[in-house]
Protein backbone atom coordinates (compact mmCIF):
# COMPACT_ATOMS: atom_id res chain seq x y z
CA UNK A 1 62.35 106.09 105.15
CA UNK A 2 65.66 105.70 106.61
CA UNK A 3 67.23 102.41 107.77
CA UNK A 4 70.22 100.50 109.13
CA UNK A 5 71.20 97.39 108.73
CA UNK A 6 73.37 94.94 111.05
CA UNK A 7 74.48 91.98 110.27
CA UNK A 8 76.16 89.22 112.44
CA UNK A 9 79.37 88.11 110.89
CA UNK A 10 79.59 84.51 112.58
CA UNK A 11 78.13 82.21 110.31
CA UNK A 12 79.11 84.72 106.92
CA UNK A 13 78.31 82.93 104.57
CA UNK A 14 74.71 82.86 105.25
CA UNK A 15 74.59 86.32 106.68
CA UNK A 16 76.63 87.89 103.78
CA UNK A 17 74.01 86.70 101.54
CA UNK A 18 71.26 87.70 104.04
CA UNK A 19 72.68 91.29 104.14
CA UNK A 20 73.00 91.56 99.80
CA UNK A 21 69.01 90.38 99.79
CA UNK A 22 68.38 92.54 102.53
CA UNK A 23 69.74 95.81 100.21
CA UNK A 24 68.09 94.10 97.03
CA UNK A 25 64.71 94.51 98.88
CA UNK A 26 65.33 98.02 100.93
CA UNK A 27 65.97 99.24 97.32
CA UNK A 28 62.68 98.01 95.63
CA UNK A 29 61.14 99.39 98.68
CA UNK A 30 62.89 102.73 97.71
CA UNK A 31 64.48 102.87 101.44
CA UNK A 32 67.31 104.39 102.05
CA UNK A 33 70.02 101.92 104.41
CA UNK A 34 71.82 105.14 106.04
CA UNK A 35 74.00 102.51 108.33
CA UNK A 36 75.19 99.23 107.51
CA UNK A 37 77.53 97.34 110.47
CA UNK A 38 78.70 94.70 111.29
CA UNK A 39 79.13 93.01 114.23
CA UNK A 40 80.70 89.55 115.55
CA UNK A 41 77.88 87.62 116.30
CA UNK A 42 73.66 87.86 117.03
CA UNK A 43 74.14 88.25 120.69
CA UNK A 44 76.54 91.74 120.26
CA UNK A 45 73.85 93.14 118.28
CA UNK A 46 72.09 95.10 120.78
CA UNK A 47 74.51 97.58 121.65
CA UNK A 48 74.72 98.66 118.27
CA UNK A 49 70.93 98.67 117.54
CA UNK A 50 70.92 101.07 120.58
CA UNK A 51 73.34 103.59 119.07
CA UNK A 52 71.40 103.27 115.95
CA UNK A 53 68.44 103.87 117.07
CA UNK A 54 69.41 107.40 118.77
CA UNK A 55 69.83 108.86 115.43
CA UNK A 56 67.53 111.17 114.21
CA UNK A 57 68.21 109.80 110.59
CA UNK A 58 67.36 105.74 111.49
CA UNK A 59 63.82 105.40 111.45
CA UNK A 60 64.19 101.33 112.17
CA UNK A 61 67.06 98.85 112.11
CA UNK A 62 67.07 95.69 110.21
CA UNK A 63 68.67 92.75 112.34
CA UNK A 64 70.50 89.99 110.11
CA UNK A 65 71.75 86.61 111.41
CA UNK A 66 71.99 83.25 111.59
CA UNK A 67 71.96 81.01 114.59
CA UNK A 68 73.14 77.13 114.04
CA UNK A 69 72.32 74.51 116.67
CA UNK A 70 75.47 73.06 117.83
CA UNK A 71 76.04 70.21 120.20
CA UNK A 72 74.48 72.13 123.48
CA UNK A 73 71.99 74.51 123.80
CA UNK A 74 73.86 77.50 123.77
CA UNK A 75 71.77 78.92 120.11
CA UNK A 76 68.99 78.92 122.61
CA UNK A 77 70.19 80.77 125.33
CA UNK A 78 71.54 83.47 122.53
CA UNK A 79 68.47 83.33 120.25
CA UNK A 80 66.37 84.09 123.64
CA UNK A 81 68.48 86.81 125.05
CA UNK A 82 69.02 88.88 122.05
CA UNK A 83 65.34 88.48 120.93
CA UNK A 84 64.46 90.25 124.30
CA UNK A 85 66.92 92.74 124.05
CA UNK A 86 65.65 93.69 120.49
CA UNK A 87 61.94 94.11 121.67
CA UNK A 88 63.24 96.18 124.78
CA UNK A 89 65.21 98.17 122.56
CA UNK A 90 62.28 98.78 119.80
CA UNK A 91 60.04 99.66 122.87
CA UNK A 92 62.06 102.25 124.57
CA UNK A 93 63.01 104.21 121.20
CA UNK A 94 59.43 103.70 119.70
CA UNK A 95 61.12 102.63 116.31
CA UNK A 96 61.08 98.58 114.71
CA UNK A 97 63.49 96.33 115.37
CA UNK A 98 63.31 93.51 112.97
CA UNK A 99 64.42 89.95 113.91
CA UNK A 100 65.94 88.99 110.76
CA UNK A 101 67.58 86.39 112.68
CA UNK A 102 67.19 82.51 111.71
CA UNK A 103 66.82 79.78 114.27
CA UNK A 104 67.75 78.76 117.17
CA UNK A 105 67.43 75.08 116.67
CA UNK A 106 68.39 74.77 113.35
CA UNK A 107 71.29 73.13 111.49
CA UNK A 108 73.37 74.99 108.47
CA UNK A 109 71.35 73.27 105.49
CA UNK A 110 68.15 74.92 107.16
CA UNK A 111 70.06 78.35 107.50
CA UNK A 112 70.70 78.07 103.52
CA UNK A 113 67.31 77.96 102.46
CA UNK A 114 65.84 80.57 104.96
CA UNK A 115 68.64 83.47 103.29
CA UNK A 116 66.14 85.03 100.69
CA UNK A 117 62.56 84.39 102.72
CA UNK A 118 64.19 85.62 106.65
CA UNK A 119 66.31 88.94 104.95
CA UNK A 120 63.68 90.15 102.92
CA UNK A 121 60.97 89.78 105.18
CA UNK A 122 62.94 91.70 107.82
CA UNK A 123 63.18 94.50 105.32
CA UNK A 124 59.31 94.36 105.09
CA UNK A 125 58.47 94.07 108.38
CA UNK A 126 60.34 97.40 109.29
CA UNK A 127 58.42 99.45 106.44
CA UNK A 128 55.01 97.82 107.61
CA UNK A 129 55.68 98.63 111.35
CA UNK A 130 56.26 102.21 110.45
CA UNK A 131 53.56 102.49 108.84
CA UNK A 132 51.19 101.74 111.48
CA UNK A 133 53.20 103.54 114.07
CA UNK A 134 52.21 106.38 111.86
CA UNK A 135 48.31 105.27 111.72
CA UNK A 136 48.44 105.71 115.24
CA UNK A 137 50.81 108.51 116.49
């Protein structure tokens, strides 16, 4: 199975980490990550999931980020809208999305412990999708 991976770089140095478990477990899972970008934050992920998802060699697209509550709530508004435009985008290709994406309401010590558990379940969760879009195709 083929893969991509993006991975927001606001909030790096829980994402970077998020993206090296993220290959650790595509490779135990013998998947091959054909794409791996980068993009600024969460909420400029779906543009890039669309491309990615047009390819004929990305069978699903890992999602990687972190979102940190601040002092409004703007990690809401972001968490909400790029959730939605994840699903839509996993609906109209038929191929999983995964929301590999931590929070919204959260603060930076939570984000730390949630690295290993949120990137490698993302990783999972693309592999079991596929498989039961196959069960049923």
């Amino acid at each position: 199975m083929n893969i991509a991976i993006v991975t927001a770089e606001f909030n790096g140095e829980i994402t970077s980490r998020m993206f090296d478990v993220a290959l650790e477990k595509a490779k135990s899972l013998k998947l091959q990550v054909k794409y791996s970008c980068k993009v600024p934050g969460v909420y400029d992920m779906p543009i890039i999931v669309n491309l990615l998802l047009q390819k004929k060699d990305v069978d699903g697209v890992v999602t990687l980020g972190a979102i940190i509550k601040g002092q409004t709530k703007h990690d809401e508004v972001i968490a909400n809208a790029t959730a939605k435009s994840l699903t839509e985008l996993s609906l109209k290709y038929q191929k999983p999305v995964s929301l590999g994406i931590s929070g919204p309401g959260m603060q930076e010590r939570h984000a730390h412990a949630r690295i290993r558990p949120v990137a490698e379940r993302a990783v999972e969760a693309i592999l079991k999708i596929s498989k039961e879009l196959e069960k049923i195709q």
